[in-house]
Protein backbone atom coordinates (compact mmCIF):
# COMPACT_ATOMS: atom_id res chain seq x y z
CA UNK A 1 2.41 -25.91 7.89
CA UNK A 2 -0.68 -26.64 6.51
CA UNK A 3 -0.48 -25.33 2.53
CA UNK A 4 -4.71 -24.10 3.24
CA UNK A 5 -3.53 -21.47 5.30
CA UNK A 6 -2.56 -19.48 2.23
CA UNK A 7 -5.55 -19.20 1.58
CA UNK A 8 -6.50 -18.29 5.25
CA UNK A 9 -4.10 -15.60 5.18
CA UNK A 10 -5.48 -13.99 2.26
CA UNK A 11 -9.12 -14.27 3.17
CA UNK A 12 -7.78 -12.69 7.00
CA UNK A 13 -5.64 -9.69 4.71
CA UNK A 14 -8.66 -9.33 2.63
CA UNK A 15 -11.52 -9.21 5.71
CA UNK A 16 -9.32 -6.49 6.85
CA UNK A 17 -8.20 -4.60 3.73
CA UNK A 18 -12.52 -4.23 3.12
CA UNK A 19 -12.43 -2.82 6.97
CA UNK A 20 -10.18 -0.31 6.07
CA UNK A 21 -11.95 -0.16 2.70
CA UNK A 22 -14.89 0.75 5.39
CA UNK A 23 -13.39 3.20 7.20
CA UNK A 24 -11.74 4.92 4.38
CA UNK A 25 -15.52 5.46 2.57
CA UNK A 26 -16.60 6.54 6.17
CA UNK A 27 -13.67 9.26 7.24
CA UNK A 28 -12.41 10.56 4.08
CA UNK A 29 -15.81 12.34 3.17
CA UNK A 30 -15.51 13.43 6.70
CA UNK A 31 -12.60 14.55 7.55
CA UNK A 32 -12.48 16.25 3.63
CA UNK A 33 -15.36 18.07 4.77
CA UNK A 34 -14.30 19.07 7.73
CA UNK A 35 -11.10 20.13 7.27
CA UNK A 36 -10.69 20.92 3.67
CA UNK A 37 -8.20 21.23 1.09
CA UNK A 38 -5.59 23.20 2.67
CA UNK A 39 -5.64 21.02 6.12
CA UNK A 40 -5.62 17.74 4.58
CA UNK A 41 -2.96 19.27 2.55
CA UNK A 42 -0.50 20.28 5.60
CA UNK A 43 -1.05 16.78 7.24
CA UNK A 44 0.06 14.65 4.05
CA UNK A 45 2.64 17.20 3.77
CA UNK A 46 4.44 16.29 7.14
CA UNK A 47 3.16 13.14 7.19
CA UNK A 48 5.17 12.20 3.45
CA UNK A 49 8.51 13.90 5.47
CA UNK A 50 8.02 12.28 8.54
CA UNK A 51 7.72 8.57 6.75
CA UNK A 52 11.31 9.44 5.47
CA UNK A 53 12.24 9.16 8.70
CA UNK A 54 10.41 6.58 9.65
CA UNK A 55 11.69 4.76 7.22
CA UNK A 56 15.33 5.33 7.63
CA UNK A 57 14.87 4.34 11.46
CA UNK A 58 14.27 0.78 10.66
CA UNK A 59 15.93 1.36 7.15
CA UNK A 60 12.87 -0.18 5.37
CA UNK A 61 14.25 -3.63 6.42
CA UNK A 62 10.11 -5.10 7.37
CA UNK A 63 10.62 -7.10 3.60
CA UNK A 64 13.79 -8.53 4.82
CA UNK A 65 13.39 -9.13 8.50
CA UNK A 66 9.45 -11.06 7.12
CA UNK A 67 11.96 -13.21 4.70
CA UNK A 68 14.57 -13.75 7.59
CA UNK A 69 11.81 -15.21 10.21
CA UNK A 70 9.98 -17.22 6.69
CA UNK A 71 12.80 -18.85 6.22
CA UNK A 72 13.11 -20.23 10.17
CA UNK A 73 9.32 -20.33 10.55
CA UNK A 74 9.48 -24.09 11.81
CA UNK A 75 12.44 -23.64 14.01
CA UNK A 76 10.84 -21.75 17.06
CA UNK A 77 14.71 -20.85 18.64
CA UNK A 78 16.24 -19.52 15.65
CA UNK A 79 12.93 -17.72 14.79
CA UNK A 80 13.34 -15.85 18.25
CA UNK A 81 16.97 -15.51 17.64
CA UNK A 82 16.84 -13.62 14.25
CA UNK A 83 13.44 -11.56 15.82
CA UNK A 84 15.69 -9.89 19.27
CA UNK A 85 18.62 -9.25 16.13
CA UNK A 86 16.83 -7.68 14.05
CA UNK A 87 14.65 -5.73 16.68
CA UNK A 88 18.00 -4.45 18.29
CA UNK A 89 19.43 -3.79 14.72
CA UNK A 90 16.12 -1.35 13.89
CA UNK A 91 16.44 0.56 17.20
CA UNK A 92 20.14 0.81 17.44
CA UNK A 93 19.66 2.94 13.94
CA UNK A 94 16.26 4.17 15.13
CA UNK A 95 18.40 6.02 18.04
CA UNK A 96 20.20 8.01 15.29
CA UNK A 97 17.52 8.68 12.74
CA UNK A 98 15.49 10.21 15.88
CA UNK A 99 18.02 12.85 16.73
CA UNK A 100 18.21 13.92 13.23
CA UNK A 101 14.26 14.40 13.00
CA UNK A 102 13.90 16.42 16.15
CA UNK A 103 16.38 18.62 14.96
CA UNK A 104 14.14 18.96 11.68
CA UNK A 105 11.23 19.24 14.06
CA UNK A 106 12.59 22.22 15.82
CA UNK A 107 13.42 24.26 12.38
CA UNK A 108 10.24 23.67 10.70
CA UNK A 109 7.80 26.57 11.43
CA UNK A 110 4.55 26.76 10.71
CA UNK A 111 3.99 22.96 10.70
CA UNK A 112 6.40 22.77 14.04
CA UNK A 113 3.30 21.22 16.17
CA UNK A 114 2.87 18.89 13.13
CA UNK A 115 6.14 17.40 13.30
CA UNK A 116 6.19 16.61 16.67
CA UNK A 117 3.22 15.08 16.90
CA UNK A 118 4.40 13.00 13.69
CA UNK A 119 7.01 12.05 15.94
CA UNK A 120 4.99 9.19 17.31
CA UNK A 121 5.17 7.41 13.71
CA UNK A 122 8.67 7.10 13.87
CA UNK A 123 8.35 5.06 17.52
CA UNK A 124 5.68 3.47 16.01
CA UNK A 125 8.02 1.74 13.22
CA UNK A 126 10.69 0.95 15.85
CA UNK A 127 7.92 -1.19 17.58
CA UNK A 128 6.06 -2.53 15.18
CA UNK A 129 6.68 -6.36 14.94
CA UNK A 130 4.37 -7.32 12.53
CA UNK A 131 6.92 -8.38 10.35
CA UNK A 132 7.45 -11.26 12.79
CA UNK A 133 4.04 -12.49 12.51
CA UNK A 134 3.58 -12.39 8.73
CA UNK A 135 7.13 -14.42 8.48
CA UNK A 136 5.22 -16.79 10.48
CA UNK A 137 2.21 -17.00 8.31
CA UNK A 138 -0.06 -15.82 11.31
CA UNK A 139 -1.68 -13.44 9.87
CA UNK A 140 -4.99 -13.55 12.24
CA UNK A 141 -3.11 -11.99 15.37
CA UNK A 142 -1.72 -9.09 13.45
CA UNK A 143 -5.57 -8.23 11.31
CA UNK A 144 -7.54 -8.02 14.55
CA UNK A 145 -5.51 -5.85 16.42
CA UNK A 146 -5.09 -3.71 13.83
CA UNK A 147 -8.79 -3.81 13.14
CA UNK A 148 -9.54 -2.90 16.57
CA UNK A 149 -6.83 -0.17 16.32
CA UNK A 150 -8.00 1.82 13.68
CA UNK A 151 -12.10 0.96 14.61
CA UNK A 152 -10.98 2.90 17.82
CA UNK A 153 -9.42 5.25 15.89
CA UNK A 154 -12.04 6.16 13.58
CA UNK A 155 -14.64 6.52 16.31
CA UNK A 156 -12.35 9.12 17.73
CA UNK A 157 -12.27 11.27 14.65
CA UNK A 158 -15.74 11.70 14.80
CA UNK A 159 -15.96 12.48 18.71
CA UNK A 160 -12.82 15.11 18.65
CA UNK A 161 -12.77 16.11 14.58
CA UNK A 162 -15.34 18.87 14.40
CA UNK A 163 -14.75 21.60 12.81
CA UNK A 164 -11.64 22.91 10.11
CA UNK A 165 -9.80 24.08 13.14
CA UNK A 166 -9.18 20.49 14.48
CA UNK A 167 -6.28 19.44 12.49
CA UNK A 168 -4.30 18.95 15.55
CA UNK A 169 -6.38 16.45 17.32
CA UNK A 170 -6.85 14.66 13.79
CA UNK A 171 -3.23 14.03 13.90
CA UNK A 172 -3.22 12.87 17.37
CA UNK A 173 -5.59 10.51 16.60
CA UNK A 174 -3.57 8.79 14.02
CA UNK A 175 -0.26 8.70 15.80
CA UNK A 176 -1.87 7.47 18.85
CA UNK A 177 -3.71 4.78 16.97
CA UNK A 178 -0.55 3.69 14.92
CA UNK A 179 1.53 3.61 18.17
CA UNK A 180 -0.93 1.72 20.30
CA UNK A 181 -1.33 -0.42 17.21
CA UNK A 182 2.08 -1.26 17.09
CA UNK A 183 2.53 -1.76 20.64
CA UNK A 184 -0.57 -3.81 21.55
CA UNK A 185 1.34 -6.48 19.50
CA UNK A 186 4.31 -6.93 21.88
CA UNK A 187 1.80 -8.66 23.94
CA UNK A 188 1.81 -11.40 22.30
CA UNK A 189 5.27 -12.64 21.61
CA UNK A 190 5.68 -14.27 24.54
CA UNK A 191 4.02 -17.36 23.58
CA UNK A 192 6.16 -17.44 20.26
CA UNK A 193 9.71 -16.43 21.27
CA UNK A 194 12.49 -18.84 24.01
CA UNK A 195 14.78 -17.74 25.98
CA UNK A 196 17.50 -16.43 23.48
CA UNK A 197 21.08 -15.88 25.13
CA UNK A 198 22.54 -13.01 24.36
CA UNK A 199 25.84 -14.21 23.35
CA UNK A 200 24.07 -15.91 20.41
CA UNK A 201 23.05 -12.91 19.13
CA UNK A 202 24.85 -11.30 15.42
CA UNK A 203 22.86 -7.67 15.72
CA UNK A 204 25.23 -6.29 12.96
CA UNK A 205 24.80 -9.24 10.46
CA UNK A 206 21.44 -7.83 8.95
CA UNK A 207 23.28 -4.57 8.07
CA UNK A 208 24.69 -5.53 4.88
CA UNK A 209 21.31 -7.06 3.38
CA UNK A 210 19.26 -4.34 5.44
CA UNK A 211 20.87 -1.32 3.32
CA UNK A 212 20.80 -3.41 0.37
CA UNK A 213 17.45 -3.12 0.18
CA UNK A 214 16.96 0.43 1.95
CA UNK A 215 18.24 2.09 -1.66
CA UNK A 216 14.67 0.56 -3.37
CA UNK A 217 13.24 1.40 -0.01
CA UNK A 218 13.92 4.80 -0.45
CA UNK A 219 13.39 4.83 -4.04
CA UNK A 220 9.94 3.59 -3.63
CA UNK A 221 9.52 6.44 -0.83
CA UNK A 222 10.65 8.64 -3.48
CA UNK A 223 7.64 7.72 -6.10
CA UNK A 224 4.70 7.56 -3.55
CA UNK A 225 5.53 10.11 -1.00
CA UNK A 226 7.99 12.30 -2.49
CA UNK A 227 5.08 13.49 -4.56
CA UNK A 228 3.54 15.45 -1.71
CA UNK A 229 6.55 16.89 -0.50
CA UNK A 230 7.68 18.45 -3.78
CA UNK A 231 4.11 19.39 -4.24
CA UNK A 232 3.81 21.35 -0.80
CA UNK A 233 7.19 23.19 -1.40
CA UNK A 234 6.20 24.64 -4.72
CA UNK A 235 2.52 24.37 -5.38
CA UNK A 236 1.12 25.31 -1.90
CA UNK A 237 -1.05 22.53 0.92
CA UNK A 238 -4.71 22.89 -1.19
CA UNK A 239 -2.80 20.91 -4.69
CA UNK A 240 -1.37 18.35 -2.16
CA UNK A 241 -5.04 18.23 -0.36
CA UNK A 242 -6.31 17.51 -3.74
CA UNK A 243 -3.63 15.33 -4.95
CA UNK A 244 -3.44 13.50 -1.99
CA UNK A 245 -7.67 12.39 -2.15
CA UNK A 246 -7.30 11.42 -5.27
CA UNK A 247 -4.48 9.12 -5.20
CA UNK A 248 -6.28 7.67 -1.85
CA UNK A 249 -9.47 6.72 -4.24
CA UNK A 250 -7.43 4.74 -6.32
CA UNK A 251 -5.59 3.38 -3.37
CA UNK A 252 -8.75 2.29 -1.63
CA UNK A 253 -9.60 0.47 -4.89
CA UNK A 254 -6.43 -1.14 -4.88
CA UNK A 255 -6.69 -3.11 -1.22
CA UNK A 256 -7.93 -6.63 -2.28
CA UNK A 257 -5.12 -7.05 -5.18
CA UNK A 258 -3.14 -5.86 -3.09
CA UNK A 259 -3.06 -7.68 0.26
CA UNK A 260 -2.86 -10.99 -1.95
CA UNK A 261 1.00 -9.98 -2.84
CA UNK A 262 1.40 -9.60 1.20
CA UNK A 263 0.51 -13.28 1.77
CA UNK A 264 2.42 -14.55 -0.76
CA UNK A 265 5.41 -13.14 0.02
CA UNK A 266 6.36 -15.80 3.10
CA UNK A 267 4.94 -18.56 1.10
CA UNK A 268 7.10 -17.96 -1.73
CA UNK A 269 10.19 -17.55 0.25
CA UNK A 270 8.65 -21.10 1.94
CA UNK A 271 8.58 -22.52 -1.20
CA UNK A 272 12.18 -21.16 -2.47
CA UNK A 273 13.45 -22.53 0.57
CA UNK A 274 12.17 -26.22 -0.50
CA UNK A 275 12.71 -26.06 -3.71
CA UNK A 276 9.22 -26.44 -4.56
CA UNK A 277 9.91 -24.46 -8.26
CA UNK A 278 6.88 -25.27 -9.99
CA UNK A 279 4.36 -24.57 -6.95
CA UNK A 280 5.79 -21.33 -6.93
CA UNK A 281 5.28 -20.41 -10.72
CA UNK A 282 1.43 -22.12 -10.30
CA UNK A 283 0.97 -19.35 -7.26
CA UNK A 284 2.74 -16.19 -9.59
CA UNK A 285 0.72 -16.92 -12.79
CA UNK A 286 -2.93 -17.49 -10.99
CA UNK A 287 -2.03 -14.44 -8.67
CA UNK A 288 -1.50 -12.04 -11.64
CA UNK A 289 -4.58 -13.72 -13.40
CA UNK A 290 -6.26 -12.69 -10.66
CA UNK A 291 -4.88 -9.02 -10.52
CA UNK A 292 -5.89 -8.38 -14.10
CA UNK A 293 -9.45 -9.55 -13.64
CA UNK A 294 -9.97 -7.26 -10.97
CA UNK A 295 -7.62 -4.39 -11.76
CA UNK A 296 -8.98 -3.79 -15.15
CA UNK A 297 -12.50 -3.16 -14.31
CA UNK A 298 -11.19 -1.41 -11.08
CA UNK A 299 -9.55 1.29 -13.35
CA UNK A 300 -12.06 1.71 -16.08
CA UNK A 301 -14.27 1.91 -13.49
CA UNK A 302 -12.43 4.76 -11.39
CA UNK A 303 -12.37 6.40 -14.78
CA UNK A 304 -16.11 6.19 -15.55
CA UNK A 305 -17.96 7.57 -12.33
CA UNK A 306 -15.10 10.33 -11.49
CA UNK A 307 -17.34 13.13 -12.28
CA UNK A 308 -19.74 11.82 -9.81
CA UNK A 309 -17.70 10.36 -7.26
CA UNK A 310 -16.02 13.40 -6.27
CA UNK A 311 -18.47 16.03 -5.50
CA UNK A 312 -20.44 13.16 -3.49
CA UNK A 313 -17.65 11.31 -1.72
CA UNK A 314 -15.43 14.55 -0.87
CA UNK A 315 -17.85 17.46 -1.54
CA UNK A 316 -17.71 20.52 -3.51
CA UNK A 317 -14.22 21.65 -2.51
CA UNK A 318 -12.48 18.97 -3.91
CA UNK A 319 -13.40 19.30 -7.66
CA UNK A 320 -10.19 19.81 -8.67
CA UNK A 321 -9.59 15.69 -7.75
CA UNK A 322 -11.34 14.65 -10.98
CA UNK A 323 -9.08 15.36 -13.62
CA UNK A 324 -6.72 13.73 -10.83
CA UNK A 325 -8.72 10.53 -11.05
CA UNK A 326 -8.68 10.23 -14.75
CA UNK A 327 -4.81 10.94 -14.69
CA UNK A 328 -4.50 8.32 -11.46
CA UNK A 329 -6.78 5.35 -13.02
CA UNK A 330 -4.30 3.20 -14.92
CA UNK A 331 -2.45 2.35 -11.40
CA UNK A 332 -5.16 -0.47 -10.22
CA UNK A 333 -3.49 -2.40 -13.31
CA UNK A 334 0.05 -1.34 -12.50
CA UNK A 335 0.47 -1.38 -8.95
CA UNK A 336 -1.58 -4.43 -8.78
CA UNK A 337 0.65 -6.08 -11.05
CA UNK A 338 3.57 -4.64 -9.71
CA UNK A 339 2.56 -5.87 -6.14
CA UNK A 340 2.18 -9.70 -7.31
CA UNK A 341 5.99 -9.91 -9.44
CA UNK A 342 7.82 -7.63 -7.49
CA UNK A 343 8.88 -7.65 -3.41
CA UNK A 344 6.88 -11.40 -3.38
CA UNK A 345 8.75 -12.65 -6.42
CA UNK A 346 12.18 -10.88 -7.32
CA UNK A 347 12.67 -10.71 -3.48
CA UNK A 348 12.88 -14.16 -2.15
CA UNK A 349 14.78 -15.06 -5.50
CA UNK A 350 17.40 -12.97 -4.19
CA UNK A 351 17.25 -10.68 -6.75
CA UNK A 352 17.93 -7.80 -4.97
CA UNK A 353 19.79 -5.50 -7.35
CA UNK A 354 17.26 -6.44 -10.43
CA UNK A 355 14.69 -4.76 -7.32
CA UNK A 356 16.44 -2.33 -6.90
CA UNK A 357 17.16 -1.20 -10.50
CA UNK A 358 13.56 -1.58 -11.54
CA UNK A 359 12.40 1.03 -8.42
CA UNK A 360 15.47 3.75 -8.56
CA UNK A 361 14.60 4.04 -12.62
CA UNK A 362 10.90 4.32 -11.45
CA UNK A 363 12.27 6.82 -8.62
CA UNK A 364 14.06 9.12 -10.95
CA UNK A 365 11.96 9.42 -13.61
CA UNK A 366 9.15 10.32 -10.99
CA UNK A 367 11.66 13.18 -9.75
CA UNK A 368 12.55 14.77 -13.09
CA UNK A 369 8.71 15.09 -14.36
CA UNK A 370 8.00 16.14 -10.87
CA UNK A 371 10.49 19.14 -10.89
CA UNK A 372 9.93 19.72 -14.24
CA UNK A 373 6.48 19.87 -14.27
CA UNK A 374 4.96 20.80 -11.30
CA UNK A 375 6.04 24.61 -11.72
CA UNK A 376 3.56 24.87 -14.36
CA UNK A 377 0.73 21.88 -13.83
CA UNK A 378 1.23 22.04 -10.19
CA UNK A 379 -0.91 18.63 -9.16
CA UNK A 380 -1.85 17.26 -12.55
CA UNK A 381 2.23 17.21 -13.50
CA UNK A 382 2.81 14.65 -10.03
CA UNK A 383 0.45 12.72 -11.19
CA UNK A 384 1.69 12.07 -14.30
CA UNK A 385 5.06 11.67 -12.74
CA UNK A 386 3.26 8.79 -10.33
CA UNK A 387 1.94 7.42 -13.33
CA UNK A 388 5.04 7.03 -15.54
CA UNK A 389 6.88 5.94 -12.49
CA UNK A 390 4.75 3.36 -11.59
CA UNK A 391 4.67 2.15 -15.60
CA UNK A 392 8.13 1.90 -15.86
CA UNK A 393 8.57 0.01 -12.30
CA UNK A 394 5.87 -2.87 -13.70
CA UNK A 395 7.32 -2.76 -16.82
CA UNK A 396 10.83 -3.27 -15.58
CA UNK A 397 10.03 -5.80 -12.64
CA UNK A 398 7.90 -7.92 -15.27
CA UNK A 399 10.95 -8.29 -17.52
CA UNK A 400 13.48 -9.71 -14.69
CA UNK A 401 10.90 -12.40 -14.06
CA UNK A 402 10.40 -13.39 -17.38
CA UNK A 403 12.01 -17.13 -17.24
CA UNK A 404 8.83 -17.57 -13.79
CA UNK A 405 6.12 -15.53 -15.78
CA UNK A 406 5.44 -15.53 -19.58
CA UNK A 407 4.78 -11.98 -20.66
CA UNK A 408 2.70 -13.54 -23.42
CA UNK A 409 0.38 -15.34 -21.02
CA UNK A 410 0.33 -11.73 -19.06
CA UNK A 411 -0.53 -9.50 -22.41
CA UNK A 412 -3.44 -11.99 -23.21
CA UNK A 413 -4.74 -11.52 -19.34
CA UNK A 414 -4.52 -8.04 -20.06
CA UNK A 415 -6.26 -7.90 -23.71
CA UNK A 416 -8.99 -10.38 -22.11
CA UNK A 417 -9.79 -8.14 -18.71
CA UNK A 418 -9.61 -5.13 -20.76
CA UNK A 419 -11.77 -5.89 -23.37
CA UNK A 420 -14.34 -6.30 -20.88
CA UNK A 421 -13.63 -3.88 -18.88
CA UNK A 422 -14.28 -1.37 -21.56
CA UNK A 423 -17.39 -3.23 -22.29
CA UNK A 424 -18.56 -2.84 -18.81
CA UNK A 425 -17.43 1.04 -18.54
CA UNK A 426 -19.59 1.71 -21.54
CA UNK A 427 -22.67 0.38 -20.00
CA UNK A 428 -21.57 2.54 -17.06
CA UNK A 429 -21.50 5.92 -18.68
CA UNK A 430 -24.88 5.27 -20.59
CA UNK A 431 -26.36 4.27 -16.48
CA UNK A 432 -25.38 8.63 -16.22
CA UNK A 433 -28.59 8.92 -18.10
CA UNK A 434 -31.41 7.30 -15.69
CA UNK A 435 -33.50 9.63 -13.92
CA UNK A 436 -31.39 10.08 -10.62
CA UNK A 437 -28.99 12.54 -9.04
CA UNK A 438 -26.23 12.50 -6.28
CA UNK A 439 -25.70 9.28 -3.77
CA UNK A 440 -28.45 7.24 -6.17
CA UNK A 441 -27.20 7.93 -9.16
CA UNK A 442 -23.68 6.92 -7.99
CA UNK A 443 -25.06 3.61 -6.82
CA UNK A 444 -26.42 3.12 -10.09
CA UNK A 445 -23.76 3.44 -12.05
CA UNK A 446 -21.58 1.30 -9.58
CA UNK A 447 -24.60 -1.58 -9.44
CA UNK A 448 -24.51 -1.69 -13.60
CA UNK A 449 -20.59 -1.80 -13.53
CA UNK A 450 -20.42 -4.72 -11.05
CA UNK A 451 -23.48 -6.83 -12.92
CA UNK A 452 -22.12 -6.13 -16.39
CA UNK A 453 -18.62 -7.27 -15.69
CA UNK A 454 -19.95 -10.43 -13.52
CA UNK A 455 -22.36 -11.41 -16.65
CA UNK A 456 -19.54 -11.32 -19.13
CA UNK A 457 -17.19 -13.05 -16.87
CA UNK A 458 -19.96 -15.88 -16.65
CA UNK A 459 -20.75 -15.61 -20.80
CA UNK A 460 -17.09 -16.59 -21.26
CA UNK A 461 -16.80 -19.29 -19.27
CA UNK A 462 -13.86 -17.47 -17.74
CA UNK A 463 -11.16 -19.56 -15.90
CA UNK A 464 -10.55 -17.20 -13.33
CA UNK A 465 -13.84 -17.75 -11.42
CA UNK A 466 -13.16 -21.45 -10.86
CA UNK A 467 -9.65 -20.16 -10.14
CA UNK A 468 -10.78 -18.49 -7.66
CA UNK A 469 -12.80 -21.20 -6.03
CA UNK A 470 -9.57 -23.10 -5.35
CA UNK A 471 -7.94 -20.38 -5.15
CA UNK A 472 -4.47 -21.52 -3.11
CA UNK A 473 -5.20 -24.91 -2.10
């Protein structure tokens, strides 16, 4: 394989994380408006317990089953061999996890239609093979479908989403368009898989490794999604409505650091698998150069046009969301860090307990401050729960990786981004001041932000932009 389509794969994962970066800016106003606060809240509500599920079907084993087919990627019959094991390993437990959920289904009241309709996720995670693709390195197959998916998808919402009474059809939408996602890939295998017999096949080999790494799994379900649930039980569906926007904001931000720790995740298992050590620590310390440049500005900048963003980008109802934001901006940095020395690093070193250690701590400090906080500060006490959960899973993960990344080298990335950062959020707030209101003087501020940081990253001389020229040759 070709070592330029690295860098293929990432511009493919990028092209499609700005899509959804698209569609996200284009149906979250929307549908906020349309069905506000206590809507979206019901939906992320089921949608957090129904991911549980989902999850246990295939007992989060996508990391593992991507690693499996990486490390087989040139051997086209023991690629198809380990895809029909693992595929019959995730529905044979599937099977089990479905019965339990329909029983939950049937006993859960006022969000009963909800949950079945959620139902189609879980089918959706038995057949999604993208995991196959990505341990390939073809990454182009799975980002068009998926970008045709969800363009589908989004024109729907704004044929059938009309008014706050349409929750239903909303969430018909996105299970259909997740399930035909999914399924739309089976289509083309054929060209990719042989004739496998199946007396060749060890199904229940991948169950040891496959719960050894559901535990962080569910861990990291615990500290992302668990949020919402604990936040609908006690706090009511308009504080997980308003939780749940605000954490997307800083999401969206997140996509382009992001997808680079979902390309490099084969490669380093590739390179593992050679013994191609120092190629590997070249790719980790560039990669988390190249999350601090762009998570640092990402969060100061989150944290400099909240009061503006919100009323514009979800409307009036949603106010509650900024002090969200400012609570929520730190986790560009930390999640984008995270996502570089974590699953693509500790992972295909076969570090799996370290992993798992560094997201159950993150997991149960997220649950104490949750239940002990959210009684009284409802929304704001998840998200500092998210936010110390998330600090102590970087800061954990970055200390079992110190002999493959210096933590010096990382501090002075993070002293060097942030200094500008600050530099460029100052310039920023004082952009608040020119004569202009709403949508214009949003743009403003976001146009000053953008130049600022360029210029200073051009006065410095800074590494990271010819880095990122030959980026992954």
């Amino acid at each position: 394989m070709k070592t330029k389509s690295i860098r293929r794969n990432y511009l493919y994962n990028v092209t499609y994380q700005c899509f959804l970066l698209v569609v996200s800016l284009l149906t979250i106003p929307y549908v906020s408006r349309v069905l506000g606060p206590d809507n979206v809240g019901q939906y992320s509500f089921v949608q957090s317990i129904a991911d549980l599920f989902a999850l246990a079907a295939v007992l989060g084993s996508a990391t593992y089953a991507m690693q499996e087919v990486a490390h087989v990627q040139t051997d086209r019959a023991a690629a198809s061999r380990v895809f029909w094991e693992i595929f019959l390993f995730r529905l044979l437990t599937a099977l089990v996890v479905c019965a339990a959920y329909l029983c939950v289904a049937a006993f859960s009241g006022r969000y009963r239609v909800l949950f079945w309709i959620q139902s189609m996720a879980l089918a959706a995670a038995v057949l999604d093979i993208s995991w196959f693709f990505q341990g390939l390195e073809e990454f182009r197959l799975t980002v068009v479908r998926s970008t045709a998916v969800k363009g589908l998808g989004m024109a729907a919402i704004f044929i059938f989403v009309r008014t706050e009474n349409d929750l239903i059809p909303y969430a018909v939408i996105n299970g259909v368009a997740a399930l035909g996602g999914n399924a739309s890939l089976w289509l083309a295998l054929r060209r990719r898989l042989v004739r496998t017999p199946v007396r060749a096949l060890r199904v229940m080999r991948h169950l040891k490794p496959a719960l050894g790494l559901f535990a962080p799994a569910l861990a990291v379900w615990m500290y992302t999604l668990l949020d919402k649930t604990i936040l609908g039980i006690f706090s009511g569906d308009a504080q997980v409505g308003y939780y749940t926007r605000a954490e997307q904001i800083v999401k969206i931000a997140l996509t382009v650091i992001t997808s680079l720790g979902a390309v490099l995740l084969p490669r380093i298992t590739a390179c593992l698998h050679a013994g191609r050590y120092d190629e590997m620590r070249s790719y980790i310390d560039r990669a988390v150069r190249f999350s601090m440049m762009l998570g640092m500005p990402l969060a100061l900048g989150i944290a400099s046009v909240a009061d503006k963003l919100v009323p514009i980008f979800l409307g009036e109802r949603f106010l509650p969301s900024i002090a969200l934001l400012y609570m929520l901006c730190p986790l560009p940095v930390l999640i984008g860090t995270a996502s570089i020395i974590g699953t693509p690093l500790l992972l295909p070193l076969g570090w799996h307990a370290r992993y798992s250690r560094c997201v159950i701590a993150g997991a149960v400090i997220n649950m104490a401050l949750n239940l002990l906080l959210v009684g009284r500060f409802a929304a704001m006490g998840v998200a500092f729960g998210t936010l110390m959960a998330e600090s102590t899973v970087t800061l954990l993960e970055m200390r079992s990786v110190r002999d493959y990344l210096s933590c010096r080298k990382t501090a002075s990335y993070f002293i060097r981004y942030g200094v500008m950062a600050l530099g460029m959020a100052a310039c920023v707030r004082v952009s608040a001041r020119l004569p202009l209101t709403g949508a214009a003087q949003l743009a403003a501020m976001v146009t000053v932000g953008m130049a600022v940081y360029a210029l200073e990253l051009l006065l410095v001389r800074d590494p990271a932009l010819a880095e990122a020229r030959r980026f992954f040759k």
